[in-house]
Protein backbone atom coordinates (compact mmCIF):
# COMPACT_ATOMS: atom_id res chain seq x y z
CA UNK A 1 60.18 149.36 120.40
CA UNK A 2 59.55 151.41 117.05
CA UNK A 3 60.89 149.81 114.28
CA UNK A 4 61.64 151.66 111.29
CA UNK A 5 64.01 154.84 111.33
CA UNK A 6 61.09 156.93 109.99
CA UNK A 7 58.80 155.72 112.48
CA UNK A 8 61.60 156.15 115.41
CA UNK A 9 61.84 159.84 114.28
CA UNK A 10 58.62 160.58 114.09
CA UNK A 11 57.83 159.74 117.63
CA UNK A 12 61.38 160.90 118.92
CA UNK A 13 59.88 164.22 117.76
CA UNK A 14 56.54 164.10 118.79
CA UNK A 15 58.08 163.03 122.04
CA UNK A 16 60.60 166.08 122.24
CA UNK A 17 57.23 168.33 121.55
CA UNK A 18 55.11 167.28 124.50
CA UNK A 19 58.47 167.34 126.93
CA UNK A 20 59.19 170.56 125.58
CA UNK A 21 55.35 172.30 125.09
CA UNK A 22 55.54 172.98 122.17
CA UNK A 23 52.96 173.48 119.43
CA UNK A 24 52.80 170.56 117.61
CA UNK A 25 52.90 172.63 114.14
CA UNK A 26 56.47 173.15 115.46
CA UNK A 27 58.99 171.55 112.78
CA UNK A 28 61.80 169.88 114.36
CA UNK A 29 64.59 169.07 111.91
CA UNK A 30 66.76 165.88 112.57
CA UNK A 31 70.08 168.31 112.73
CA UNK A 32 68.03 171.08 114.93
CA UNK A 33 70.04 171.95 118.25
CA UNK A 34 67.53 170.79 120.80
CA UNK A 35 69.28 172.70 123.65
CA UNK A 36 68.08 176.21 121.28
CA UNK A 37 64.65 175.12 121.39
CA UNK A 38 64.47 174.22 125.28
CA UNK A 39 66.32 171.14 125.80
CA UNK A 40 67.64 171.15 129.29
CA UNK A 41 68.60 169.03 132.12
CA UNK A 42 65.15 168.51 133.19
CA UNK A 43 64.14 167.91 130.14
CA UNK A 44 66.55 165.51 129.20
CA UNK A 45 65.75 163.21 131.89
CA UNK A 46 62.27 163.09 131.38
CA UNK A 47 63.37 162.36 128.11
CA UNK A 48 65.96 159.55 128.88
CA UNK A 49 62.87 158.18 130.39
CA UNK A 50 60.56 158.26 127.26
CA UNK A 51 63.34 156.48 126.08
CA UNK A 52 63.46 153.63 128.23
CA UNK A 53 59.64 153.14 128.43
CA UNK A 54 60.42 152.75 124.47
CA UNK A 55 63.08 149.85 125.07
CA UNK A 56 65.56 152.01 124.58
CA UNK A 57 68.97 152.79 127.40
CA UNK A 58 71.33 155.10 127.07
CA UNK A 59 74.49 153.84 128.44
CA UNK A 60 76.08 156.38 130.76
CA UNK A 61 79.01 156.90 129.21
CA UNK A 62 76.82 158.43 126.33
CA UNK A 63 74.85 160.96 128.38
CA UNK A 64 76.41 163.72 127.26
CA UNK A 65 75.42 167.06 125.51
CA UNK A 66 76.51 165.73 121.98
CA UNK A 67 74.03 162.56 122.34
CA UNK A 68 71.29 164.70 123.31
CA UNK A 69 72.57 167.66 120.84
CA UNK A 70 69.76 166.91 118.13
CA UNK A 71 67.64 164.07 116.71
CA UNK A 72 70.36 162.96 114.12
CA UNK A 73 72.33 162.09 117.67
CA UNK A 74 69.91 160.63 119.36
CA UNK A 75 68.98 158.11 116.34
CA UNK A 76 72.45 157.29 115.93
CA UNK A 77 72.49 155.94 119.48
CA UNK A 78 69.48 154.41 120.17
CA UNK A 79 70.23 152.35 116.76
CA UNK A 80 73.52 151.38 118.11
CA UNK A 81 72.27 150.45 121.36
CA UNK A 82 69.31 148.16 119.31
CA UNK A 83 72.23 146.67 116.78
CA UNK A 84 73.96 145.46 119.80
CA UNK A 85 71.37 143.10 121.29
């Protein structure tokens, strides 16, 4: 599990690059709408499961377009889910 919130970034977004092809020049901002840049069902699952390989479940009541609406989103849950263990 990645520690830091830097760090956690970092790979959520080099993560979100190689799901989504893209060159990995491509800036992704932490309030970017990931569903603009290619973000799709597909896409979120094989995502969900980078997540989980990381230590990290979404509950399902979270899995839901806003959670997976940008990287600011996605931080604020995975942190939530780690503060709760």
């Amino acid at each position: 599990m990645v520690t830091s919130n830097s760090d956690f970034t970092n790979c959520l977004k080099e993560v979100i690059k190689r799901i989504l092809e893209l060159d990995s020049n491509f800036k992704i901002s932490d309030s970017l709408d990931l569903k603009g840049i290619g973000l799709d069902s597909v896409a979120i699952v094989s995502l969900i499961i980078e997540l989980e390989d990381m230590g990290y479940t979404i509950p399902d009541e979270h899995l839901n377009h806003k959670t997976f609406e940008n990287i600011d989103n996605l931080k604020k849950y995975c942190f939530k889910i780690e503060n709760e263990r």
